[in-house]
Each structure stands twice: as C-alpha cells, then as structure tokens.
N, C-alpha and C. Protein backbone atom coordinates (compact mmCIF):
# COMPACT_ATOMS: atom_id res chain seq x y z
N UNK A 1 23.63 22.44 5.75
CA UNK A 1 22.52 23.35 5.91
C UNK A 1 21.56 23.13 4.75
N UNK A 2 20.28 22.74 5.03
CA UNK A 2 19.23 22.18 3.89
C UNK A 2 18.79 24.03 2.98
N UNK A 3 18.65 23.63 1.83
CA UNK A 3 18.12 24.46 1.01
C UNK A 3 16.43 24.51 0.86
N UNK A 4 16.12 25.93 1.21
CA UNK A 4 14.46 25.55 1.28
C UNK A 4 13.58 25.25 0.11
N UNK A 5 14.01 25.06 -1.13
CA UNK A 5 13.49 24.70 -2.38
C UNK A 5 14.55 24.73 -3.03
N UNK A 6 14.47 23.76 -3.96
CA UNK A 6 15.87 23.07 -4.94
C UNK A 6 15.08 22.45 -6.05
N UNK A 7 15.65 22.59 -7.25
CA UNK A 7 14.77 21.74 -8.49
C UNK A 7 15.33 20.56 -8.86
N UNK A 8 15.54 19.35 -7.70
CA UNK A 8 16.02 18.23 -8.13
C UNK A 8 15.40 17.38 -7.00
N UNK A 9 15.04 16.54 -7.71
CA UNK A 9 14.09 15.26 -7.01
C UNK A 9 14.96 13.87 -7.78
N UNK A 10 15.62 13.37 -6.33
CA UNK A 10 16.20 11.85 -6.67
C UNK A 10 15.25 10.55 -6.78
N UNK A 11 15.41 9.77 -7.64
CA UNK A 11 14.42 8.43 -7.48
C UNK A 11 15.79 7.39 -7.38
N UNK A 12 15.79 7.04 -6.12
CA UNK A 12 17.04 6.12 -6.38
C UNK A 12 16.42 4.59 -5.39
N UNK A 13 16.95 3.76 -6.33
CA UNK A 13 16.11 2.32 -5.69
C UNK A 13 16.73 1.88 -4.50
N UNK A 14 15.76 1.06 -3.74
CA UNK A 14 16.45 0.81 -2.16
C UNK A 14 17.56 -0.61 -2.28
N UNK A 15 17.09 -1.08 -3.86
CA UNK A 15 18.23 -2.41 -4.37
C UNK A 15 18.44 -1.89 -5.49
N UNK A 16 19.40 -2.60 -5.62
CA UNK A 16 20.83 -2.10 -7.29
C UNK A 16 20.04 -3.15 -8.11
N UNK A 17 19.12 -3.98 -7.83
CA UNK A 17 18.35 -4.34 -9.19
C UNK A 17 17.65 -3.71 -10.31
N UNK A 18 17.46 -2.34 -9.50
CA UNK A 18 16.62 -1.24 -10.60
C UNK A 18 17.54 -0.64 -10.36
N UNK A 19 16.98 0.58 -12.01
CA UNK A 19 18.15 1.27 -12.14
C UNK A 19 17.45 2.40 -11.73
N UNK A 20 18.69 3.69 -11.08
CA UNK A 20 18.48 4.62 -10.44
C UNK A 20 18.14 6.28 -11.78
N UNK A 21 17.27 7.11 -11.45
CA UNK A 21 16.85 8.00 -11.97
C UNK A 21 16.79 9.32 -10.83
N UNK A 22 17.35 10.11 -12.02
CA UNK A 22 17.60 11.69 -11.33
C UNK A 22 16.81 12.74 -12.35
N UNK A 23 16.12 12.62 -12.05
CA UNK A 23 15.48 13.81 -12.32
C UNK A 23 14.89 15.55 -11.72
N UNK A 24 14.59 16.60 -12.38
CA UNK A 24 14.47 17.49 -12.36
C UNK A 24 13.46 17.71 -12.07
N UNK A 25 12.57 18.56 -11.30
CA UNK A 25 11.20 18.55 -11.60
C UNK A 25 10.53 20.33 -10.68
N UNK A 26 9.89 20.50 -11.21
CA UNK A 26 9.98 22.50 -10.51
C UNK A 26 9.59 22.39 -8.94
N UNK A 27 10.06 23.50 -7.92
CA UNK A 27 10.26 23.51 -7.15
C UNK A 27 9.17 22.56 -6.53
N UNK A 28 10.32 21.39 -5.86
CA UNK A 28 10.34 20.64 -5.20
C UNK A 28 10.93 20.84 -4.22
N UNK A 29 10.65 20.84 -3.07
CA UNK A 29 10.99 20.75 -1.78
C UNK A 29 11.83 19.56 -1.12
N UNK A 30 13.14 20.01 -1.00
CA UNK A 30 14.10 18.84 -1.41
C UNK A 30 15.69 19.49 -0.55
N UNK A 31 16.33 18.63 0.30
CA UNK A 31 17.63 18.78 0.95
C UNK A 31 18.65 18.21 0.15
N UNK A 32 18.77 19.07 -0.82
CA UNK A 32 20.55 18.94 -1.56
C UNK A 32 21.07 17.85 -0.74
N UNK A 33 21.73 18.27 0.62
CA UNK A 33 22.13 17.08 1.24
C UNK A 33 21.53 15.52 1.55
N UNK A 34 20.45 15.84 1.60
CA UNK A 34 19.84 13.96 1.64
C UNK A 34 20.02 13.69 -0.04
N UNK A 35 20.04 14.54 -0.79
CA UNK A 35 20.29 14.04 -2.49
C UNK A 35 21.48 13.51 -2.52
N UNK A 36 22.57 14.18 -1.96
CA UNK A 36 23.79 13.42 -2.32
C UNK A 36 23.97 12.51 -1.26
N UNK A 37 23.58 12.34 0.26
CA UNK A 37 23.57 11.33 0.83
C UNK A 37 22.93 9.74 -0.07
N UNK A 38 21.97 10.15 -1.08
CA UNK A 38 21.19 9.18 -1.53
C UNK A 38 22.35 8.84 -2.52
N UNK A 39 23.19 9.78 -3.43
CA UNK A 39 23.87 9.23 -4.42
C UNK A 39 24.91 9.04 -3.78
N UNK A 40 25.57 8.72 -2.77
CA UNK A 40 26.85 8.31 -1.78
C UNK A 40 27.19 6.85 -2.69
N UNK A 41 26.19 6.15 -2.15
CA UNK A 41 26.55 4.67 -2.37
C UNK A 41 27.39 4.14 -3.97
N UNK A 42 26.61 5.23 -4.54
CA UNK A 42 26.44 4.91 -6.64
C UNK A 42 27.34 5.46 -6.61
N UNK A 43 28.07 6.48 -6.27
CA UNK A 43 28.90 7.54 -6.73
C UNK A 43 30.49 6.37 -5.98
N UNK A 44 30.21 6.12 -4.84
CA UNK A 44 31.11 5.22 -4.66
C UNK A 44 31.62 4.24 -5.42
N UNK A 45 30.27 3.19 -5.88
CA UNK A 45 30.61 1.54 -6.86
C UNK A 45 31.48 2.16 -7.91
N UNK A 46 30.84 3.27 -8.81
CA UNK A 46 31.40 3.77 -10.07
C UNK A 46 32.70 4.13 -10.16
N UNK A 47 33.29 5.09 -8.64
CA UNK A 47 34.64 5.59 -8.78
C UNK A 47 35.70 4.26 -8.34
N UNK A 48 34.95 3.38 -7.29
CA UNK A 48 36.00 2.27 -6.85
C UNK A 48 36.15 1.26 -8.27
N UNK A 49 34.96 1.08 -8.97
CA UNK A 49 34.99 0.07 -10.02
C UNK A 49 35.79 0.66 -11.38
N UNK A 50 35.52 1.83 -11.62
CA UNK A 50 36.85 2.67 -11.95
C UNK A 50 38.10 3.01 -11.75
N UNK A 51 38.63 3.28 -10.59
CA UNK A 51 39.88 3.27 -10.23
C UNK A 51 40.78 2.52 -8.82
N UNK A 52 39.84 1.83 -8.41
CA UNK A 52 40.01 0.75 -7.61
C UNK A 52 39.75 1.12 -6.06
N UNK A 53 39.87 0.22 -4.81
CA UNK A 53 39.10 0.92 -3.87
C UNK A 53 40.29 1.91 -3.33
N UNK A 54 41.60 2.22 -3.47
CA UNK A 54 42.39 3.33 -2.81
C UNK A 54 41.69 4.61 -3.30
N UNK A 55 42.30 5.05 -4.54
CA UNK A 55 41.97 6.10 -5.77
C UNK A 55 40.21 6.54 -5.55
N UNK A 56 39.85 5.55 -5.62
CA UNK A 56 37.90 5.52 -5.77
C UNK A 56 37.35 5.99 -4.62
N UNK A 57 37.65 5.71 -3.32
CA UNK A 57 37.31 5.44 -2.24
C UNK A 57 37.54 7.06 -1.86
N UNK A 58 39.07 7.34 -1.83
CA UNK A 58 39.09 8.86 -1.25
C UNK A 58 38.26 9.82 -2.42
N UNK A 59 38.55 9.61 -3.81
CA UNK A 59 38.08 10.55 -4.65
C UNK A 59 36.76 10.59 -4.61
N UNK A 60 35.85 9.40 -4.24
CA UNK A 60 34.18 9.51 -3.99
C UNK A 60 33.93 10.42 -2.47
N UNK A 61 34.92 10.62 -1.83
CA UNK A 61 34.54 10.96 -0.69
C UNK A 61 35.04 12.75 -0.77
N UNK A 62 36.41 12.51 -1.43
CA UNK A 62 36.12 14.26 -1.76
C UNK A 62 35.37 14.90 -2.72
N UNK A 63 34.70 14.03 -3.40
CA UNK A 63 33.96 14.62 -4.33
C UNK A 63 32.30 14.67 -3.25
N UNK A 64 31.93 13.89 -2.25
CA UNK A 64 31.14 14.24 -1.57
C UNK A 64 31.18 15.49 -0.89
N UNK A 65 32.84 15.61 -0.15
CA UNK A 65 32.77 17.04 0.58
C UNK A 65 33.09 18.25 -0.61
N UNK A 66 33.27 18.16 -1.55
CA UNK A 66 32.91 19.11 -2.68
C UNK A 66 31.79 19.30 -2.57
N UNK A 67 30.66 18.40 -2.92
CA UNK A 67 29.30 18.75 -3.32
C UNK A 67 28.83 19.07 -1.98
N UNK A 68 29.35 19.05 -1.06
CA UNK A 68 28.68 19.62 0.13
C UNK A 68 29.17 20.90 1.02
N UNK A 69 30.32 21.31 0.27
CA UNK A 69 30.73 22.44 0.21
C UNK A 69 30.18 23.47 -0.99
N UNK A 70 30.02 22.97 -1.72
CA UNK A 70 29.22 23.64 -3.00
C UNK A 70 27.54 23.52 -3.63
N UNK A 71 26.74 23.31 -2.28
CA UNK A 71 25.05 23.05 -2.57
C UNK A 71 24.99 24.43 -3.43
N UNK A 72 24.94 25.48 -3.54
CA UNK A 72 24.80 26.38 -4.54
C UNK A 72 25.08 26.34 -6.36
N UNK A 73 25.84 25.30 -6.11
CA UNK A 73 26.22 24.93 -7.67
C UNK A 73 25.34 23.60 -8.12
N UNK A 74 24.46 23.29 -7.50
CA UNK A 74 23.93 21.64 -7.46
C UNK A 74 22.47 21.67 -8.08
N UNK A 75 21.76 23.41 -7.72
CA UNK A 75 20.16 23.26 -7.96
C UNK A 75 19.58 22.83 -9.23
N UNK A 76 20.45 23.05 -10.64
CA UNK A 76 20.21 22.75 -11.80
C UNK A 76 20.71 21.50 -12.11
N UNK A 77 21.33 20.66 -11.35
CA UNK A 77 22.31 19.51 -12.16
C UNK A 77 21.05 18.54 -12.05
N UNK A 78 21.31 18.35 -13.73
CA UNK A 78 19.96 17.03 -13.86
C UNK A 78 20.40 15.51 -13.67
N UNK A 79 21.33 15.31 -13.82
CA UNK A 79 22.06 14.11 -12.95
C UNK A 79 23.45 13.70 -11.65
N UNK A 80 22.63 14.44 -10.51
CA UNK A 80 23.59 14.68 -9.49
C UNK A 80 25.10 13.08 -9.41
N UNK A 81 24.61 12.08 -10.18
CA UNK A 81 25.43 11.12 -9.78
C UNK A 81 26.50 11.44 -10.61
N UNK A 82 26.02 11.35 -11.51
CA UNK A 82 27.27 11.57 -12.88
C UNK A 82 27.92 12.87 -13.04
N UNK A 83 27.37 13.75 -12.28
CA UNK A 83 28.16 15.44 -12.08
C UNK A 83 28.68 15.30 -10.69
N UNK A 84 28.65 14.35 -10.42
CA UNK A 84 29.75 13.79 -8.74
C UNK A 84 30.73 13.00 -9.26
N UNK A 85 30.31 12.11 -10.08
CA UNK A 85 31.43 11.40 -10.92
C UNK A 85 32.55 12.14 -11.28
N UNK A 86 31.91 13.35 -12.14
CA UNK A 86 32.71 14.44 -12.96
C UNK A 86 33.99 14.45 -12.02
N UNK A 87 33.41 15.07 -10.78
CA UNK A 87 34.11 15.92 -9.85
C UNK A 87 35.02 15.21 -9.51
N UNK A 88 34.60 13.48 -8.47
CA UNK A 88 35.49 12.89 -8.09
C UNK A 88 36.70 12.10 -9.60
N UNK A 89 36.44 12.12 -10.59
CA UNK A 89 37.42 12.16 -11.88
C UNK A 89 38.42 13.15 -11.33
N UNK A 90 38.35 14.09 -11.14
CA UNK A 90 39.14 16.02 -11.02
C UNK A 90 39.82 15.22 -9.94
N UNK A 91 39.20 14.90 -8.58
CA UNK A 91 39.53 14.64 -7.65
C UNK A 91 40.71 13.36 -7.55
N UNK A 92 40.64 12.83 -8.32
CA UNK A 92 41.28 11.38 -8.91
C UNK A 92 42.85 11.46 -9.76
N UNK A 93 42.42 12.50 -10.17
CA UNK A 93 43.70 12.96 -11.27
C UNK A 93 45.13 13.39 -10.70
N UNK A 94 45.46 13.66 -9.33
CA UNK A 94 46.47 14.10 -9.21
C UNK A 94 47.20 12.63 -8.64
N UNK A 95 46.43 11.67 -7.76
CA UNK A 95 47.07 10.58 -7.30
C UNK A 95 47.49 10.01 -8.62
N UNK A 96 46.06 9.95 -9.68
CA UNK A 96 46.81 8.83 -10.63
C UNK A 96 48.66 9.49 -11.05
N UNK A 97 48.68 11.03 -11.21
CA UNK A 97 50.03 11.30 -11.65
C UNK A 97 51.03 10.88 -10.56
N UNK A 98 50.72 11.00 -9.57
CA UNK A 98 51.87 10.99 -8.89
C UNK A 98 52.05 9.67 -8.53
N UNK A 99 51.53 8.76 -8.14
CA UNK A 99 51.83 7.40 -8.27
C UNK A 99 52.01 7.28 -9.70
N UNK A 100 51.99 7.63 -11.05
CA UNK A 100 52.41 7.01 -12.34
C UNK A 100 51.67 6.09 -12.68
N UNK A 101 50.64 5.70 -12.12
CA UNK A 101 50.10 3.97 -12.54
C UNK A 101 50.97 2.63 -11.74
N UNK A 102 51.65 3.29 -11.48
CA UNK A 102 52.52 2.21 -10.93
C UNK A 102 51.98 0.66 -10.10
N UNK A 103 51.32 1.57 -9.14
CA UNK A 103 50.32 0.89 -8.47
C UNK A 103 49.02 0.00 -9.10
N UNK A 104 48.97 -1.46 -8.97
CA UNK A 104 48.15 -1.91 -9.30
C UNK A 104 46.67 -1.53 -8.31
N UNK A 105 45.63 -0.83 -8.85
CA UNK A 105 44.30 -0.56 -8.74
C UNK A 105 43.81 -1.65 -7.69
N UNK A 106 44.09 -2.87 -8.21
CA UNK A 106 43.29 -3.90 -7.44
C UNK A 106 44.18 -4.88 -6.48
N UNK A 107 45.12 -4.20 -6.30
CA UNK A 107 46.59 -4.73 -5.04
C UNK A 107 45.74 -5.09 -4.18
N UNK A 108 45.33 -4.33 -3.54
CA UNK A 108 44.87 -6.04 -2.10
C UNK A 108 43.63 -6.25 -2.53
N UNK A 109 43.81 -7.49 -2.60
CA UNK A 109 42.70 -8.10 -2.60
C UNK A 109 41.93 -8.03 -1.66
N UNK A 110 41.90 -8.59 -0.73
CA UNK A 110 40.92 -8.35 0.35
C UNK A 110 39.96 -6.99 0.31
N UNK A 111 40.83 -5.53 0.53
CA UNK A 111 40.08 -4.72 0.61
C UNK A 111 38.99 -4.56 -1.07
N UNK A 112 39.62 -4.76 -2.28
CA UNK A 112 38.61 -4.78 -3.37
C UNK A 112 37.47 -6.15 -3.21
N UNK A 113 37.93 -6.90 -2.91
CA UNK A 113 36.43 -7.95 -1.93
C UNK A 113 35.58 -7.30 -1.86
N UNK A 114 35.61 -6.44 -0.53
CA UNK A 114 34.98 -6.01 0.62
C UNK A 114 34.29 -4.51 0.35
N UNK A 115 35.07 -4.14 -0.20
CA UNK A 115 34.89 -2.06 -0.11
C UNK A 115 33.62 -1.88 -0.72
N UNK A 116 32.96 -2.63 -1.87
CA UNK A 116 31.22 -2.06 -1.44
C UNK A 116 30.19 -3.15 -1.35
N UNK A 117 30.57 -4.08 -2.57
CA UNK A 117 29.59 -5.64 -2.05
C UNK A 117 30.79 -6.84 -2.22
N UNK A 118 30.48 -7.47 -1.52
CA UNK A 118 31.63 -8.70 -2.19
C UNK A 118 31.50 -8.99 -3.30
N UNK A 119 33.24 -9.17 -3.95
CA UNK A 119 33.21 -9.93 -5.18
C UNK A 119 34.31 -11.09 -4.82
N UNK A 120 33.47 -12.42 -5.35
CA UNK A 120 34.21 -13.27 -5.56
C UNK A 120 36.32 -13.15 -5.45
N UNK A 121 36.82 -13.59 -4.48
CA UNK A 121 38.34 -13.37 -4.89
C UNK A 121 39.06 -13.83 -5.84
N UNK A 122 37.92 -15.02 -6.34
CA UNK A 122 38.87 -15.62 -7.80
C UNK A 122 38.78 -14.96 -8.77
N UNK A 123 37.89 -13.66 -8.66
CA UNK A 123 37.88 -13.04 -9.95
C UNK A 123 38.99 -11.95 -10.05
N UNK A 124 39.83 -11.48 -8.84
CA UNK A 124 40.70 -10.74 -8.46
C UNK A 124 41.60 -10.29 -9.55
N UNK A 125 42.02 -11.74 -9.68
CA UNK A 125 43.42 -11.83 -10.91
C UNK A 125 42.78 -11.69 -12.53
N UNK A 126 41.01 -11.88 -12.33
CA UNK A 126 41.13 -11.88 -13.72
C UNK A 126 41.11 -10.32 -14.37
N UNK A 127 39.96 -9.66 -13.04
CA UNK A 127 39.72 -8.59 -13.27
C UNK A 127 41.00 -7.30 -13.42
N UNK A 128 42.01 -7.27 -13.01
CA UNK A 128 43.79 -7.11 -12.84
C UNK A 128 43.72 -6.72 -15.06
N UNK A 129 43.89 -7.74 -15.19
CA UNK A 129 43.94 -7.69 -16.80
C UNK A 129 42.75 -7.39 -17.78
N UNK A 130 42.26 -6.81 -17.04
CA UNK A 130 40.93 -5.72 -17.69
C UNK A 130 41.50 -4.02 -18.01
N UNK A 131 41.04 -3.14 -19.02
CA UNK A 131 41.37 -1.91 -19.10
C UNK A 131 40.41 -1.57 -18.27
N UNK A 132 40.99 -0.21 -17.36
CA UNK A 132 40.16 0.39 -16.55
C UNK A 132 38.65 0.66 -16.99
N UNK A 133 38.48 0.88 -18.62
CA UNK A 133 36.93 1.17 -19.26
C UNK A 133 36.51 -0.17 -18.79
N UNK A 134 36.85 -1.47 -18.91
CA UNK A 134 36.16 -2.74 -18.90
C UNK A 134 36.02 -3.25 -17.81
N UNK A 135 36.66 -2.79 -17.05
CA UNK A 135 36.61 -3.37 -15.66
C UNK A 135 35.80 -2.61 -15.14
N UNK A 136 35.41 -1.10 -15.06
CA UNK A 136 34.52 -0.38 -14.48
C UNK A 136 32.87 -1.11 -15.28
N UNK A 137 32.95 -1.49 -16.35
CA UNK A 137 31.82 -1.53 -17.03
C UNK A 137 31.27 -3.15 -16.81
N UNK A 138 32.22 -3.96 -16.50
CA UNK A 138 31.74 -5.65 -16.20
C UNK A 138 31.51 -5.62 -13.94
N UNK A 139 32.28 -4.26 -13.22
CA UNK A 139 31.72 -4.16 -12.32
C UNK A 139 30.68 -3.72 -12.15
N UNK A 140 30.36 -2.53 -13.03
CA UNK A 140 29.40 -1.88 -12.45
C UNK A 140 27.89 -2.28 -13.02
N UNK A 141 27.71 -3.25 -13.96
CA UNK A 141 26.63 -3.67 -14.66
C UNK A 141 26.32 -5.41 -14.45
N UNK A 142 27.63 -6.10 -14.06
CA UNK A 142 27.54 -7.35 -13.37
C UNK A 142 27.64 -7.86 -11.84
N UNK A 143 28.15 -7.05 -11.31
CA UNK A 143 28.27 -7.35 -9.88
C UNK A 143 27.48 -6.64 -9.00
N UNK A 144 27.50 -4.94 -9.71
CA UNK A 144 26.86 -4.44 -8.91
C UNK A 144 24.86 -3.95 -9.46
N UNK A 145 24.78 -4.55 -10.64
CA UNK A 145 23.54 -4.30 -11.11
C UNK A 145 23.27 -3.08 -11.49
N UNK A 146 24.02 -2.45 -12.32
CA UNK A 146 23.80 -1.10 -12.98
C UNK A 146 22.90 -1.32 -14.21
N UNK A 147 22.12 -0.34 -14.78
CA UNK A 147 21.99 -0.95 -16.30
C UNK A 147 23.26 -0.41 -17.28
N UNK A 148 23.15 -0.96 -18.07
CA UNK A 148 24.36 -0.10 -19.39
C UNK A 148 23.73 1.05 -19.54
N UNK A 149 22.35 1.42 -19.84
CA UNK A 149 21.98 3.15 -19.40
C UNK A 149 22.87 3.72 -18.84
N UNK A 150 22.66 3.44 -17.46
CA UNK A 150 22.92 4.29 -16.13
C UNK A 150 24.73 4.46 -16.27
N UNK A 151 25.07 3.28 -16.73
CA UNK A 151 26.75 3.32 -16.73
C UNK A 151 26.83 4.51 -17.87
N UNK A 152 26.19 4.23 -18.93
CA UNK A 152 26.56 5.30 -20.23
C UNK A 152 26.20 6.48 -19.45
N UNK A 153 25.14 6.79 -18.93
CA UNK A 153 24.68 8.09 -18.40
C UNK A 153 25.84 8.69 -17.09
N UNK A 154 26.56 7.89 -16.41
CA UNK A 154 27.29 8.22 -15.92
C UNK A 154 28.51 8.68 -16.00
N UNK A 155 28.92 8.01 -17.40
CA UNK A 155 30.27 7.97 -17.57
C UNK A 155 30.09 8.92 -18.96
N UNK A 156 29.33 9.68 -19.41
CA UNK A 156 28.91 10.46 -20.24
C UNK A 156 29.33 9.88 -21.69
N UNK A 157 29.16 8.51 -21.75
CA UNK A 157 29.71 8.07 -23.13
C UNK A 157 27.93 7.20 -23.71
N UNK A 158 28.59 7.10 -24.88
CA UNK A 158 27.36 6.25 -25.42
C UNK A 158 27.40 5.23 -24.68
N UNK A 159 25.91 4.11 -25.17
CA UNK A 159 25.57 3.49 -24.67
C UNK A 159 26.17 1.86 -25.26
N UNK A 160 26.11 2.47 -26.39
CA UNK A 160 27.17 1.62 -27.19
C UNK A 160 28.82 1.36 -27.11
N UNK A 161 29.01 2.26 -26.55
CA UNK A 161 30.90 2.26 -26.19
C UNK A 161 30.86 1.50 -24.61
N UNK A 162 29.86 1.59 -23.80
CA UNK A 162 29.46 1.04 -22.68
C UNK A 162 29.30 -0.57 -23.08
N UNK A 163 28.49 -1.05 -23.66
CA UNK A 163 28.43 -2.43 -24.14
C UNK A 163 29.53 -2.67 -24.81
N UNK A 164 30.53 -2.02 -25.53
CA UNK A 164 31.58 -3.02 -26.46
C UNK A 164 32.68 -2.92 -25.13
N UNK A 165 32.58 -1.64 -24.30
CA UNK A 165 33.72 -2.54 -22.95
C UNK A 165 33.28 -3.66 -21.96
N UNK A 166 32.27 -3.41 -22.59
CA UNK A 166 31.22 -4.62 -21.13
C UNK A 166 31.73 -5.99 -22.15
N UNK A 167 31.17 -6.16 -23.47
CA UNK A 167 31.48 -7.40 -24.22
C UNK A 167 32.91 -8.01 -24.62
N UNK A 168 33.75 -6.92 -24.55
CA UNK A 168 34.77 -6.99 -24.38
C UNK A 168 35.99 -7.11 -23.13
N UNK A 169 35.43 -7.07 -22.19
CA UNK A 169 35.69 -7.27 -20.72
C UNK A 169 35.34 -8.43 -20.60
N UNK A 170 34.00 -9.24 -20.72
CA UNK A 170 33.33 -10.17 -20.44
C UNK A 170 34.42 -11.26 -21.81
N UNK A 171 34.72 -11.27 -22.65
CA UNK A 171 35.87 -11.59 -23.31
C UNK A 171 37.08 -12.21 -23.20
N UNK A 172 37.27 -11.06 -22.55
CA UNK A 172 38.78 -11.65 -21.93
C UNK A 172 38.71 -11.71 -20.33
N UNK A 173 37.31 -11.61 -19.08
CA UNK A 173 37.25 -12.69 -18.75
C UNK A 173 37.26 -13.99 -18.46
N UNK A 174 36.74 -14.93 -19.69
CA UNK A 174 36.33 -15.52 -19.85
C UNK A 174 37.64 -16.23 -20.13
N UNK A 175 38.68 -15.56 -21.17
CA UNK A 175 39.38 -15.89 -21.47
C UNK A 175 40.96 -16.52 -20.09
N UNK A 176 40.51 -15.38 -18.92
CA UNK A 176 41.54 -15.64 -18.01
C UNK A 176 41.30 -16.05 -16.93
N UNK A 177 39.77 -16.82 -16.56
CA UNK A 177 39.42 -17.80 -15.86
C UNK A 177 39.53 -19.17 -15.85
N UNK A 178 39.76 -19.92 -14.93
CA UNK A 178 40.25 -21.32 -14.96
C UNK A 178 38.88 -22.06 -15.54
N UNK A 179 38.51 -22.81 -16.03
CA UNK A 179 37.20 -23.61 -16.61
C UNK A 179 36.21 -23.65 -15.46
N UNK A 180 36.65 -23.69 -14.74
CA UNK A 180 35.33 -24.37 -13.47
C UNK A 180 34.99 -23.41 -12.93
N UNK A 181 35.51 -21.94 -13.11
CA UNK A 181 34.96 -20.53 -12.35
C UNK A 181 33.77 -20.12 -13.68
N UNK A 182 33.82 -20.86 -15.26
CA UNK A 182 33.17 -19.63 -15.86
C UNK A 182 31.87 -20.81 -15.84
C-alpha cells in the first residue's frame, strides 16, 4: 500500500557502473515500495557477496518482506540500502548459528556463478579462502561495480577498513590463482 508523501527520494543507476545514492529530500512524493523495489537488486549483491547465495539470498528477501511489512519505520531512513542490510544481518544470524559455519558459503558452485551476475568459476576456489569481510569487499567493488564509498556506506565501516579488505582480498587472490587466470 503506497504512502502518500514520504521523505526519501532514491537515485539508483540503471548500471552498477555508477554508484547508487539515497538521499533525503522534504516531502517528496514517493512509494516506499518502488524504493525498496529499487534497492532489491543492491541489497541482494551485498548480502549474497557477504554470506553466500543460501544465507544472502533468503536473508535479502526477508529483510525485503520486513521492510514491507514495516513502511512506517522507513520515512526517515537516509540510506534505505544499508538499513536493509542492517535488517537482513538480524535476519542472517540465526542460520549462521545453527548451521555453526559448518557449511561452506560458496558450496555450489554453480548456483554462486549464477545468483546475481556471473562470476567466472575459476575464481570459485579462490574466493572459498577469502574472510567473509574480503570476499564481500573484492565482490562487491570488482565484479559487481560498487564504489568502496557505497561498500563503506553500506556496511557502516570506514572507508578505509573497506580498502584494506579489498587490498587484502585482492592479495591473497592473487596469491591462490593459477598464473594464467591473474
């Protein structure tokens, strides 16, 4: 059910070459729901490139029917992507306990391929031996064209702790690729 004035106006690009902006701006005439329809896609890369496409996949999607059960809590949030993030994190937390970690994140291959743009399958095994910070941060700024902004802004960390997992990911990449992939 659309809200007849809301103070949030999305600028989100129609390609992952630019980076996406959420801003606030006074009553704007604006459907909460086409806002988070717009942050669907982002809110997805971030939680799958974070916790892989099982974990990522349902937790981006209950964190959608959260925010769409809860448009009343949404009119002030100045970055709807990264306060969906929040949520699907919450949303994320009980699988990670009860599986233990046990489960490798990036077990089939195929479906981490496929689940939002293709990635290369030779990178499968390298990406496996990445910490979850580095692997979210060399997906979401190399494959899928985030800036390190948008990742820091998402993941509510500096922008600098964002680049030393990105440089450090990209690292030991490098390090666990066969010569002719790097």
């Amino acid at each position: 059910m659309p809200l007849e004035r809301v103070d949030l106006s999305v600028s989100i690009p129609a390609t992952s070459d630019q980076p996406f902006v959420i801003r606030r701006t006074p009553s704007v005439p604006a459907s909460i729901e086409a806002a988070i329809a717009r942050c669907q896609p982002f809110l997805l890369e971030a939680l799958v490139a974070r916790y892989g496409p099982e974990i990522g996949g349902e937790a981006a999607d209950e964190a959608v029917a959260w925010a769409l059960g809860h448009t009343d809590r949404l009119g002030d949030v100045r970055n709807l992507v990264a306060y969906l993030y929040r949520v699907g994190q919450s949303k994320a937390r009980p699988s990670l306990r009860w599986r233990a970690r046990r489960a490798d994140p990036l077990a089939d291959d195929a479906m981490v391929a496929n689940v939002v743009r293709p990635i290369d399958p030779s990178l499968i095994d390298a990406l496996r031996k990445l910490t979850p910070d580095q692997r979210a941060a060399v997906l979401l700024v190399h494959a899928y064209g985030w800036t390190i902004a948008d990742v820091a802004d998402l993941r509510g960390v500096a922008v600098t702790a964002v680049t030393n997992h990105l440089r450090r990911g990209l690292i030991a990449l490098r390090k666990h690729l066969p010569e002719d992939d790097q």
